[in-house]
N, C-alpha and C. Protein backbone atom coordinates (compact mmCIF):
# COMPACT_ATOMS: atom_id res chain seq x y z
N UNK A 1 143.46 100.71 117.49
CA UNK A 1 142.55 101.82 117.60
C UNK A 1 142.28 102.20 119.06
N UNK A 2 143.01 101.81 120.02
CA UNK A 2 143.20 102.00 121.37
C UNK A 2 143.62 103.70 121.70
N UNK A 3 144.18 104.15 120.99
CA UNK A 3 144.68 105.52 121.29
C UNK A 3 144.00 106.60 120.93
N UNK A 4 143.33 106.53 120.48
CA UNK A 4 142.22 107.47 120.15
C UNK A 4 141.14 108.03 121.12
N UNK A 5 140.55 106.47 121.49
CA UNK A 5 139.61 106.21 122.35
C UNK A 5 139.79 106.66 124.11
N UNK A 6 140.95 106.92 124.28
CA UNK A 6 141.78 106.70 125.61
C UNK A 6 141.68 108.00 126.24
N UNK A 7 142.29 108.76 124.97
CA UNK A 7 142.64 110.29 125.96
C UNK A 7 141.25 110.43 125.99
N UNK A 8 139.85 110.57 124.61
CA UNK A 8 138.61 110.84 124.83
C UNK A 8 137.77 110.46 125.92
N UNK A 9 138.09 109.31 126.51
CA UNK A 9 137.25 108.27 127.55
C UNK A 9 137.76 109.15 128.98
N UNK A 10 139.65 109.51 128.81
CA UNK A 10 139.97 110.26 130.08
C UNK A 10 139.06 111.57 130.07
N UNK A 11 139.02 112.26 128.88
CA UNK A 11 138.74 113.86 129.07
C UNK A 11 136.88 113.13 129.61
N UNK A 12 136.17 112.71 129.44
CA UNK A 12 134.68 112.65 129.77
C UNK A 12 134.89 112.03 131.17
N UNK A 13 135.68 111.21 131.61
CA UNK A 13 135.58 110.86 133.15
C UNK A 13 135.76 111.99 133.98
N UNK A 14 137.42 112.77 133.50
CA UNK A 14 137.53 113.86 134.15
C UNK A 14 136.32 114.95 134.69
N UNK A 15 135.36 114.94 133.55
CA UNK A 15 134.25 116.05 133.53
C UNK A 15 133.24 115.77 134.84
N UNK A 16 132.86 114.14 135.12
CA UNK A 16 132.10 114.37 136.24
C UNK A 16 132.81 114.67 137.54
N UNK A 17 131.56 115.53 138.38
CA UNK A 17 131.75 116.25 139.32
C UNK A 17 132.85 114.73 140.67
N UNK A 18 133.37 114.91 141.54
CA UNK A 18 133.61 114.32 142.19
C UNK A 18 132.40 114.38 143.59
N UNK A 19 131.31 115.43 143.90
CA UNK A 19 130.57 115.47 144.60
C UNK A 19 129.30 114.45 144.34
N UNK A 20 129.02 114.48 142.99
CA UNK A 20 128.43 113.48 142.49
C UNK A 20 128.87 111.71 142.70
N UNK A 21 130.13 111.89 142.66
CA UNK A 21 130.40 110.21 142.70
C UNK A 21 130.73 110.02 143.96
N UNK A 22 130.69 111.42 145.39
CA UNK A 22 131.17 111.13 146.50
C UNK A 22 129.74 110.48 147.14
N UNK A 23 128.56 111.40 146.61
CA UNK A 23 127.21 110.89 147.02
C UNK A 23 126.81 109.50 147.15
N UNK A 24 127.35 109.23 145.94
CA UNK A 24 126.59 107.75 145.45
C UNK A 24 128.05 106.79 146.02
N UNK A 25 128.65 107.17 146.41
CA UNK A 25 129.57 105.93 146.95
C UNK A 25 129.20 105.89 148.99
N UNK A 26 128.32 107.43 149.23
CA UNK A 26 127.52 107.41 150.32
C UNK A 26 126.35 106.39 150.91
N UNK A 27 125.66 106.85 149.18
CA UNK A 27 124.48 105.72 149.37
C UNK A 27 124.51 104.23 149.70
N UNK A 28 125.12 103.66 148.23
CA UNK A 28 125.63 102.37 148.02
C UNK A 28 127.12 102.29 148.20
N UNK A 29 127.02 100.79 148.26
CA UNK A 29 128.60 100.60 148.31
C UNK A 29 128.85 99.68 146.92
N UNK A 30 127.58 99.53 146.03
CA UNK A 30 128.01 98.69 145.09
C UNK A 30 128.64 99.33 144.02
N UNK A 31 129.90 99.31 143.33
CA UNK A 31 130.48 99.89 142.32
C UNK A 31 129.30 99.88 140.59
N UNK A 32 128.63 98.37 140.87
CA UNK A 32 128.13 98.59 140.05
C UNK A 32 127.17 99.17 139.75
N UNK A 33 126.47 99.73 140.82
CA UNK A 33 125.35 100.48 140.86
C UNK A 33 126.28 102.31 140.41
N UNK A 34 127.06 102.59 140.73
CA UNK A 34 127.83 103.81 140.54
C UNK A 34 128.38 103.57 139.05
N UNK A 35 128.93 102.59 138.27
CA UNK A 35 129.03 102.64 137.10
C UNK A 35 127.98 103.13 136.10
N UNK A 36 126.91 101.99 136.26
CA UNK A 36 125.75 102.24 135.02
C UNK A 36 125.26 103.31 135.34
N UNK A 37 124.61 103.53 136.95
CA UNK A 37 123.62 104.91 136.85
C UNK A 37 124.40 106.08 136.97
N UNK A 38 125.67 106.36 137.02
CA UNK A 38 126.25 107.73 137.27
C UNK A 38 127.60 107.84 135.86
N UNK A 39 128.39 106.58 136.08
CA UNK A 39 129.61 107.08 135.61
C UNK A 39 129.10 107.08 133.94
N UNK A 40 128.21 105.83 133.52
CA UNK A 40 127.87 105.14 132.52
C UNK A 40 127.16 106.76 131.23
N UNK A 41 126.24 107.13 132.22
CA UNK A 41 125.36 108.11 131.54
C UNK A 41 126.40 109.32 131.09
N UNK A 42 127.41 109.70 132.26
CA UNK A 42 127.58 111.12 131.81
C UNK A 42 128.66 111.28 130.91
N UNK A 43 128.82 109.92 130.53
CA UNK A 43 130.89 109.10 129.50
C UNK A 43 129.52 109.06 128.61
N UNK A 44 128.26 109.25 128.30
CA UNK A 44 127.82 108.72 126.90
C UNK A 44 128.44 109.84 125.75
N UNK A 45 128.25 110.86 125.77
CA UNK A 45 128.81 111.97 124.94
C UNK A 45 130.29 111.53 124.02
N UNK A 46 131.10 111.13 125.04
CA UNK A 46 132.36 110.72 124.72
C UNK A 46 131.93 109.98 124.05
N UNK A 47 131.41 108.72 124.48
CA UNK A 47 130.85 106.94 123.80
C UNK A 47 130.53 107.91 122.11
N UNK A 48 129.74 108.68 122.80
CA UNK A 48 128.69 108.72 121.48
C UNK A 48 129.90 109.31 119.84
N UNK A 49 131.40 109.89 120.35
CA UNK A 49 131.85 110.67 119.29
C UNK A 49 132.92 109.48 118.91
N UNK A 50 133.60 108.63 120.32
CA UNK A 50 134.13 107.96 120.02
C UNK A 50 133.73 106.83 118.74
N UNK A 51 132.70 106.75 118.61
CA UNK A 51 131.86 105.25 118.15
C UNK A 51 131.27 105.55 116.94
N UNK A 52 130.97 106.99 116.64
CA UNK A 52 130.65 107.52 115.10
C UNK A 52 131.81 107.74 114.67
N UNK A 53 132.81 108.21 115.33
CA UNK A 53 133.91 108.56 114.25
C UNK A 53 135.12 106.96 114.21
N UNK A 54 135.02 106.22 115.14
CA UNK A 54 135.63 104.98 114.69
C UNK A 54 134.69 104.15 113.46
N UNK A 55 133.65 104.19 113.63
CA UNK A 55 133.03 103.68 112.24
C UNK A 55 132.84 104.38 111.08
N UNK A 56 133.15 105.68 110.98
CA UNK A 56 133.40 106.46 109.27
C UNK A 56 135.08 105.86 109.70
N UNK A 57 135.68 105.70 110.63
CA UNK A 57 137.27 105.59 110.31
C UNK A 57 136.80 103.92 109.75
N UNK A 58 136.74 102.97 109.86
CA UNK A 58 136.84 101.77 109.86
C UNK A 58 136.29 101.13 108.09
N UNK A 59 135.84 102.51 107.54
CA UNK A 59 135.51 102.41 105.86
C UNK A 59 136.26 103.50 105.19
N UNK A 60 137.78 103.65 106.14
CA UNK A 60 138.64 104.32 105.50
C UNK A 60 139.86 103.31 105.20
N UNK A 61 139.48 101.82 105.50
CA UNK A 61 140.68 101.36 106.13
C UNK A 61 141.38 101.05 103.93
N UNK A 62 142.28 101.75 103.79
CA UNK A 62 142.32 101.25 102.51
C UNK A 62 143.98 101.08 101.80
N UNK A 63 144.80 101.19 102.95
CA UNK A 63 146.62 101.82 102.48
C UNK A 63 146.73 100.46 102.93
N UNK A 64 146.54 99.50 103.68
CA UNK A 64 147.12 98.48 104.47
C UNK A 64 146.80 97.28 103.40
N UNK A 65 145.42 97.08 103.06
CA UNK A 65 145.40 96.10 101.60
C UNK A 65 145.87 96.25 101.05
N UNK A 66 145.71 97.56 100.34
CA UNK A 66 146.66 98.34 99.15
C UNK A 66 148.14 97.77 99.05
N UNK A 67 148.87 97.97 100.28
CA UNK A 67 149.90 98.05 100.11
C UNK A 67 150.36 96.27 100.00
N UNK A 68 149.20 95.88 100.63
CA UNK A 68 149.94 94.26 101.03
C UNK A 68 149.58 93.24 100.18
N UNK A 69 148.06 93.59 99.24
CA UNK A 69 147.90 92.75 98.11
C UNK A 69 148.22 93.10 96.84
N UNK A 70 148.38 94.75 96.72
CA UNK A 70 147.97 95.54 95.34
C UNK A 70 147.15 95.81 95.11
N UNK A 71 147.32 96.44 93.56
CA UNK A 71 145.75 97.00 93.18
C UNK A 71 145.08 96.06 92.47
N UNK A 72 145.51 94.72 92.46
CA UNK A 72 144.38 93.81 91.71
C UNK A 72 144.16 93.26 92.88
N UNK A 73 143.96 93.43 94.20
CA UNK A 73 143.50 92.74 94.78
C UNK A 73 143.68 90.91 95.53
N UNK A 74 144.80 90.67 94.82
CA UNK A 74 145.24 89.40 94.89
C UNK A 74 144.87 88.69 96.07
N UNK A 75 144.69 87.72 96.64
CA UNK A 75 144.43 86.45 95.42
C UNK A 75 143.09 86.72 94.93
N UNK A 76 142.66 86.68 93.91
CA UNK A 76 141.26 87.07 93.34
C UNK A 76 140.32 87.70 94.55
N UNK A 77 140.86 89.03 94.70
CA UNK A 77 139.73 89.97 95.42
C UNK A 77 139.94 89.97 96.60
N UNK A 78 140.33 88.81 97.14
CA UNK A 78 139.99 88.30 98.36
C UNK A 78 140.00 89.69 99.34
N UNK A 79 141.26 89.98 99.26
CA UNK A 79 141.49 91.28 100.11
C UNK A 79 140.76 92.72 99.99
N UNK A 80 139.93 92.60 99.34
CA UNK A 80 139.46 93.71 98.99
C UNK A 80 138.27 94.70 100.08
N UNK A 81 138.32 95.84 100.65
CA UNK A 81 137.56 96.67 101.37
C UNK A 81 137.03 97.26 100.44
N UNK A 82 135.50 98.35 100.53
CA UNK A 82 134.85 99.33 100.21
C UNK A 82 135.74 99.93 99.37
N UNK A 83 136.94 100.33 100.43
CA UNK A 83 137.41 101.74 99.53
C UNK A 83 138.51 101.26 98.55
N UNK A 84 139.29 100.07 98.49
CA UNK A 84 139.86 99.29 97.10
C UNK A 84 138.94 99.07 96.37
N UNK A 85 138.33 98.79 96.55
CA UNK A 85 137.06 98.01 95.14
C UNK A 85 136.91 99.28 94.53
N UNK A 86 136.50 100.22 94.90
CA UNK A 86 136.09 101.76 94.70
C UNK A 86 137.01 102.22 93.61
N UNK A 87 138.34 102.14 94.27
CA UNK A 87 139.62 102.71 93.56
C UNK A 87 139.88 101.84 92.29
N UNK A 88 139.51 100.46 92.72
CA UNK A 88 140.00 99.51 91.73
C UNK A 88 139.26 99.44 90.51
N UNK A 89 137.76 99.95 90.57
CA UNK A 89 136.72 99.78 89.95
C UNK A 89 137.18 101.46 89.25
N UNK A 90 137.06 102.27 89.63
CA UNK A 90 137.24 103.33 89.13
C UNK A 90 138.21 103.87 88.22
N UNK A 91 139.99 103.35 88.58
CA UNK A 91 140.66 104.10 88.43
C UNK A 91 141.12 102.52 87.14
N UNK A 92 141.13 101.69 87.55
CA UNK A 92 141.42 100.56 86.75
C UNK A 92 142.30 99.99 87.32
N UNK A 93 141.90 98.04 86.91
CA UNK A 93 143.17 97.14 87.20
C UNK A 93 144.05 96.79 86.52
N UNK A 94 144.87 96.47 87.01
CA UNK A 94 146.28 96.28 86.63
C UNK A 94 146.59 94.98 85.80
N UNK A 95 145.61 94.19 86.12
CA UNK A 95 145.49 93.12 85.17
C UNK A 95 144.50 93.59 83.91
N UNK A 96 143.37 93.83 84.19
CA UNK A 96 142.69 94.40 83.01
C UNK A 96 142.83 95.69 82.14
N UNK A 97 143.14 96.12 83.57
CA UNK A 97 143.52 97.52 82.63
C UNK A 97 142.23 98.78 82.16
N UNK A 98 141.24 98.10 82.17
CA UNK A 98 139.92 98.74 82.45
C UNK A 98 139.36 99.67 83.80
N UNK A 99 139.08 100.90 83.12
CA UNK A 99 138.49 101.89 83.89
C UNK A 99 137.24 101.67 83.93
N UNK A 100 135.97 102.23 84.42
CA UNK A 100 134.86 101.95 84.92
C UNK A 100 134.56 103.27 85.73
N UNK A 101 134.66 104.79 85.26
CA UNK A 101 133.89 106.31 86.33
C UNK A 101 133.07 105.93 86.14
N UNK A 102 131.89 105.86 85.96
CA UNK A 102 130.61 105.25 86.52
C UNK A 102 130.28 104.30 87.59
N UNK A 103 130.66 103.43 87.05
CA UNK A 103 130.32 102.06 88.29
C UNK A 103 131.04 102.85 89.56
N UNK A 104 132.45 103.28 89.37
CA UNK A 104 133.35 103.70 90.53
C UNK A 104 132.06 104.95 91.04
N UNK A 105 131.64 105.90 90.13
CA UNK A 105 131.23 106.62 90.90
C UNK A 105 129.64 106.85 92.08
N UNK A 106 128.58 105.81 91.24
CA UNK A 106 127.76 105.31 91.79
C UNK A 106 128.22 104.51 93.33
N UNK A 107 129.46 103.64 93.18
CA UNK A 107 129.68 103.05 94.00
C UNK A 107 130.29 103.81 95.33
N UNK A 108 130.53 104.78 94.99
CA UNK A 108 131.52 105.89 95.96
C UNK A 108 129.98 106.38 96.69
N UNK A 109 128.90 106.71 95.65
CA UNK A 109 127.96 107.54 96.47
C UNK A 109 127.21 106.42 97.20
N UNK A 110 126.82 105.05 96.96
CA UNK A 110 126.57 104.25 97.83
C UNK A 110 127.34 104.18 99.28
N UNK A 111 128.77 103.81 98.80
CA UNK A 111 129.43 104.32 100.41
C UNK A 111 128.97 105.32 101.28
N UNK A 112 128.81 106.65 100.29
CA UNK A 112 129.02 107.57 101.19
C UNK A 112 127.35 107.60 101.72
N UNK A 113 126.50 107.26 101.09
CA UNK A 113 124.73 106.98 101.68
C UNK A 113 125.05 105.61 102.62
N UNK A 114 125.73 104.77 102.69
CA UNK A 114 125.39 103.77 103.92
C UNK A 114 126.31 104.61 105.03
N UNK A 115 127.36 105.15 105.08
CA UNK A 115 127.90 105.53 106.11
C UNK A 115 127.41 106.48 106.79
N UNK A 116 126.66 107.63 105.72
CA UNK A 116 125.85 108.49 106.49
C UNK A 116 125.12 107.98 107.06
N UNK A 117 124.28 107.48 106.65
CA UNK A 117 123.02 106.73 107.20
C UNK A 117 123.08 105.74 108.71
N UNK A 118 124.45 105.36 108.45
CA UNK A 118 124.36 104.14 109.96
C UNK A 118 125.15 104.75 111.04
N UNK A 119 125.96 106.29 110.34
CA UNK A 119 126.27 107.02 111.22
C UNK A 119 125.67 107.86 112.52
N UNK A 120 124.49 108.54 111.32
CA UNK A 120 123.47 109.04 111.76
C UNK A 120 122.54 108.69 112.57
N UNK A 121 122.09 107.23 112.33
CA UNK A 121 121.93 106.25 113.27
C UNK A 121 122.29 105.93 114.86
N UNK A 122 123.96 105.86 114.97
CA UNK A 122 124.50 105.50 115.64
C UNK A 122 124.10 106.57 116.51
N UNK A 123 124.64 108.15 115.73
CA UNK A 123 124.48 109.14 116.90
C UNK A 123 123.42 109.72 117.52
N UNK A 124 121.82 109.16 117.07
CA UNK A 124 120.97 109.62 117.34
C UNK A 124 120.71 108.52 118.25
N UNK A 125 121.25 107.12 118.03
CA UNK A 125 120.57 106.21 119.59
C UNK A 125 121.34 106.06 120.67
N UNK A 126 122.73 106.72 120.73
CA UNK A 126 123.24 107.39 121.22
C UNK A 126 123.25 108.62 122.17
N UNK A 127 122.87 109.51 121.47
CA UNK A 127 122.25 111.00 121.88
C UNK A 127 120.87 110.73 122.67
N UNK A 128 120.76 109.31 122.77
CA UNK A 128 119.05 109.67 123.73
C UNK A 128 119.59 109.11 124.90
N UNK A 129 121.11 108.39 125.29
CA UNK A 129 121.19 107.90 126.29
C UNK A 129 122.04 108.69 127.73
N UNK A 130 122.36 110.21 126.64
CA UNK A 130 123.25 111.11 126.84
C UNK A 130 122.26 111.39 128.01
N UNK A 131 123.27 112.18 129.26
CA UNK A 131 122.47 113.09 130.52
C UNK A 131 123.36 114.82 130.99
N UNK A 132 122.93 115.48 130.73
CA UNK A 132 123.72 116.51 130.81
C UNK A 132 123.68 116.65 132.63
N UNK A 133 124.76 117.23 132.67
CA UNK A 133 125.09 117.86 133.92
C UNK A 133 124.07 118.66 134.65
């Protein structure tokens, strides 16, 4: 999940001013004082899209079990994410053979209420650390 994050992290560095980081390398000479109080604040925006949208991605993760245990989940469940159980519960297993739209679908709207929710989260404690230009 490195490539995602990369070009986004370049495009928000690019954005601060270079007069800004010429100042503060005037003042101080400590890098770390120029990280947190200058470079840190104005990369939050980026931080902030990078880090909501890797965590709705990270309760998508569902082709890679799929493909490597099946749809029963083998060895008993073990492998199982959010979004297999979902499918598995819903659509039916392969050993049982039993469907379940209900349980599947209650369970889909639970997903989709915790992800909103810790999303929403994320980007609002986030968004207070943001500093505009």
């Amino acid at each position: 999940m490195v490539g995602f994050p990369t070009p986004v992290f370049l495009a928000g560095m690019q954005r601060i001013p270079t007069e800004m980081l010429d100042a503060v390398r005037m003042e101080t000479q400590s890098e770390w004082v120029k990280i947190t109080k200058i470079v840190w604040p104005l990369v939050a925006p980026s931080a902030t899209i990078v880090f909501t949208l890797l965590f709705v991605g990270a309760f998508n993760w569902f082709e890679l079990p799929y493909i490597m245990a099946g749809l029963d989940g083998s060895p008993y469940g073990s492998t199982d994410v959010l979004g297999l159980y979902f499918y598995r519960t819903a659509f039916g297993n392969v050993s049982s053979g039993q469907q379940d739209f209900g349980l599947g679908s209650a369970l889909a709207v639970l997903i989709f209420v915790f992800i909103a929710a810790i999303a929403s989260v994320i980007t609002v404690r986030l968004r207070a650390r943001e500093i505009q230009i």
